[in-house]
Structures are given as C-alpha cells and as structure tokens.
Protein backbone atom coordinates (compact mmCIF):
# COMPACT_ATOMS: atom_id res chain seq x y z
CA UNK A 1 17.83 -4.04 -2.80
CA UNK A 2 15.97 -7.12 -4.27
CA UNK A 3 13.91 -6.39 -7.12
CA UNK A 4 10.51 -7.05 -8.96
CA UNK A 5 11.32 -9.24 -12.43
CA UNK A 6 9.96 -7.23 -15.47
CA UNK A 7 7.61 -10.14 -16.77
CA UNK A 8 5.78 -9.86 -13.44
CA UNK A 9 5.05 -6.14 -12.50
CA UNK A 10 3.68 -4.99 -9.24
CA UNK A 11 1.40 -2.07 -9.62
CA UNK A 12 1.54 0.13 -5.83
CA UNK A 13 -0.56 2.86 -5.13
CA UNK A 14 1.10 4.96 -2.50
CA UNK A 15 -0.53 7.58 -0.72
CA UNK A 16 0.95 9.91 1.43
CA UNK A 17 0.83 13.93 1.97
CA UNK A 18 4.19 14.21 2.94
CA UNK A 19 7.70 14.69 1.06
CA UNK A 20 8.08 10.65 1.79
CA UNK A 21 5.85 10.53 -1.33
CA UNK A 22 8.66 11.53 -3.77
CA UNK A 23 11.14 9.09 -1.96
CA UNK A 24 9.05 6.04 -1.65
CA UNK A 25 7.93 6.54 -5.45
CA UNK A 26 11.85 6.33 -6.37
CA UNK A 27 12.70 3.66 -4.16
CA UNK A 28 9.63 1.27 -5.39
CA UNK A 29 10.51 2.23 -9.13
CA UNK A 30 14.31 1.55 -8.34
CA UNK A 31 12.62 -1.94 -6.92
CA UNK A 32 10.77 -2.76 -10.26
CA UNK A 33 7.71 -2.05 -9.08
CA UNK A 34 4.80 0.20 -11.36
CA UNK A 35 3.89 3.37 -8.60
CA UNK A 36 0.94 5.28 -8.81
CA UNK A 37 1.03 8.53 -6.22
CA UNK A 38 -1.89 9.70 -4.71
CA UNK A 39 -1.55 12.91 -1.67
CA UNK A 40 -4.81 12.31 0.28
CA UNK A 41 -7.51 9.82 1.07
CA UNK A 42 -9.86 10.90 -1.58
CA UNK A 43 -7.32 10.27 -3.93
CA UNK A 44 -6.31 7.23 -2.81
CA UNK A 45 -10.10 5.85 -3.35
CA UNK A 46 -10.71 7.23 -6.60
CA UNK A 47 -7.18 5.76 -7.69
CA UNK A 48 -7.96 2.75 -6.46
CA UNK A 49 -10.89 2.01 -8.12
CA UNK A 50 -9.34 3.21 -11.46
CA UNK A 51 -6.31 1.49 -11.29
CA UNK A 52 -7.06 -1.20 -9.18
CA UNK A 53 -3.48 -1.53 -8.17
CA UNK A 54 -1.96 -4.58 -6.57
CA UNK A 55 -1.03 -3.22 -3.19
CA UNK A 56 -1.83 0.26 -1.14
CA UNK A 57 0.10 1.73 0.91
CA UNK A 58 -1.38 4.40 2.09
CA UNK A 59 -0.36 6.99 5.52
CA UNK A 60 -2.12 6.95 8.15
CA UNK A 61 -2.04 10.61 9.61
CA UNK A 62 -3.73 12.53 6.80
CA UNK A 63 -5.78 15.36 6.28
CA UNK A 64 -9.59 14.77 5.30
CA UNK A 65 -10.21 11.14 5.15
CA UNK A 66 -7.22 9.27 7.18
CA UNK A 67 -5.23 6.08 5.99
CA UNK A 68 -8.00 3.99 8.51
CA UNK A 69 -11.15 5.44 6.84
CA UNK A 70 -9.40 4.63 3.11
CA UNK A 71 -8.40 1.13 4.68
CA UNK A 72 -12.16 0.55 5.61
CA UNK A 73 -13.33 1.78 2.22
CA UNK A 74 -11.65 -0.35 -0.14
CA UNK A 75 -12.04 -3.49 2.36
CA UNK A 76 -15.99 -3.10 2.09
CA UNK A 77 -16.38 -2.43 -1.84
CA UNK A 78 -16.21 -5.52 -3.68
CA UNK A 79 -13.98 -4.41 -6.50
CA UNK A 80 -11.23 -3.91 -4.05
CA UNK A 81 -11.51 -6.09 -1.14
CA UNK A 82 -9.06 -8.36 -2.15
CA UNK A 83 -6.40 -5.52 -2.52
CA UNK A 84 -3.47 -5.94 -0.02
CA UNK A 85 -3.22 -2.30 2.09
CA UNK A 86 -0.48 -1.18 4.14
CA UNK A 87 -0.16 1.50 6.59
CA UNK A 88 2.57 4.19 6.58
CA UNK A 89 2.74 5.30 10.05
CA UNK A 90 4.66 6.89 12.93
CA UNK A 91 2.46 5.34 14.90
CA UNK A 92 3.62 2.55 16.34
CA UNK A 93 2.33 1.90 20.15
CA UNK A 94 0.41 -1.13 21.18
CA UNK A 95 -2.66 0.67 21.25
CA UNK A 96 -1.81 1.72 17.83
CA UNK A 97 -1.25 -1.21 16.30
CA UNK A 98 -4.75 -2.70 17.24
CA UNK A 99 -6.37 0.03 15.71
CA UNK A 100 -4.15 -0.77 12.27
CA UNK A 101 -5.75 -4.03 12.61
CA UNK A 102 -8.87 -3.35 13.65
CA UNK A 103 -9.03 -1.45 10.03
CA UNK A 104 -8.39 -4.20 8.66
CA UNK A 105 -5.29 -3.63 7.57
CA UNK A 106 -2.56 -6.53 5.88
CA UNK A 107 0.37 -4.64 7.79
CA UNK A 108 1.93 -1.37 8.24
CA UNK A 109 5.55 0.20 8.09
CA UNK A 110 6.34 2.50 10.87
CA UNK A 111 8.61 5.42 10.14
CA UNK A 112 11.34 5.92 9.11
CA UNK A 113 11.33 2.50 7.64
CA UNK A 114 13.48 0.47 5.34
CA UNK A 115 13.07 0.46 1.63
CA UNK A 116 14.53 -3.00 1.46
CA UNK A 117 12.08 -4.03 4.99
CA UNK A 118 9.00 -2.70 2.47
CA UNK A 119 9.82 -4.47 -0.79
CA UNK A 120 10.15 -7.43 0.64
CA UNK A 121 6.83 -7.16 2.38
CA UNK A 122 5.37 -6.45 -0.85
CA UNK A 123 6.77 -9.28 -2.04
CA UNK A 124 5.75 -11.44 0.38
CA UNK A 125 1.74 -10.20 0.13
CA UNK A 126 1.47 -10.38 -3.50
CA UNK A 127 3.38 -14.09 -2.99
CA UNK A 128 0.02 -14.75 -0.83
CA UNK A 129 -2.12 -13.03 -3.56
CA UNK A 130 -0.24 -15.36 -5.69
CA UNK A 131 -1.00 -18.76 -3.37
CA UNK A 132 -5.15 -17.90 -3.15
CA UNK A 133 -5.54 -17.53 -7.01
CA UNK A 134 -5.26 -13.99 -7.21
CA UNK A 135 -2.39 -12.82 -9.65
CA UNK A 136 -1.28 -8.71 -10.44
CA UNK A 137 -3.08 -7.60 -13.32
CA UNK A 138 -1.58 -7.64 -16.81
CA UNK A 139 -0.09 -3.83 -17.40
C-alpha cells in the first residue's frame, strides 16, 4: 500500500457505526495518515469543527443524522466548506449515486472497498486541495 510521507500528514475523520470503523482506522494509520473516529453524524459535525480534519469520510446509512445530512452540513458552514467528504456506502445504484452528488459530495467508496482504491483517492483530493492553495493543517 502507498503511503502518506511523515513531513506531510493527512488528518481523516472517519465516521462510521459499524465494525468497518476499527478496520479503516488501522488501514489509514498503516497508510500514514492521522485518523480521528467518530460513530454517528452528530459526532462527525462536532469533530469536524474541532479538528477541522483534512478529509471526511463519513457512511452513509447511519442512525440519527445520515452521511447526506453531515455532507450538507459541513458544505454550508464556512469553516468547513472547503473540507473534501467522502461517502462510505453500500449503496451504489445509479439512482444512488446522484443523490451522493446531489449532497455534494467529492466521491464515495462503495463497500467492501479497497484500502489501497481509498488512499489513493485521498491522495489524489488533498493533491487538488494542494493545486487551489489549500494545504493540510500543521499537526
């Protein structure tokens, strides 16, 4: 798996209510990357705004607030708008994937999913973070 170089550490916020949490925490650390967990939507928001992590990936199917209503948050508050957020999702129909965007979502992953597909994903969004001026914060 390709990994994150120390002197430039990712911060994710990954949000899921499922046992993928413990995996996809491992598998991002084993990447380089800085993880913060979160288990439900409410979480994910308050997380957010505290850490203001790099990227959030965050599952769709949750109980309480869902991984579209946390999408829609963070995309309309101005502190974290310019955050990168990714779906987790089993859902992966056409129909589906229109609502994902129509969230305004920067992608999604549907399950089961790679851990080499994902990190390179990352990659790639916080390479276009880089490219508009926008670099991870300083840890």
């Amino acid at each position: 798996m390709c990994a994150v170089s120390d002197a430039d550490t990712v911060s994710v916020l990954l949000v899921d209510d499922e046992s993928l949490l413990k995996l996809g925490e491992t598998q991002l650390e084993e990447a380089g990357f800085r993880v913060i967990t979160g288990r439900n939507g409410e979480e994910a928001l308050e997380k957010a705004h505290l850490f203001r992590p790099d990227i959030v990936l965050v599952d769709v199917l949750m109980p309480g607030m869902n991984g579209w209503q946390v999408c829609r948050a963070l995309k309309t508050h101005p502190e974290t708008a310019a955050i990168p957020v990714f779906f987790l999702t089993c859902l992966g129909e056409e129909e589906d994937i229109s609502r994902h965007h129509r969230a305004e979502a920067d992608g999604y992953f549907v399950k089961p999913f790679r851990a080499e597909t994902m990190v390179a994903r990352i990659l790639d969004a916080m390479e276009k973070r880089r490219r508009r001026g926008l670099q991870p914060r300083p840890r």
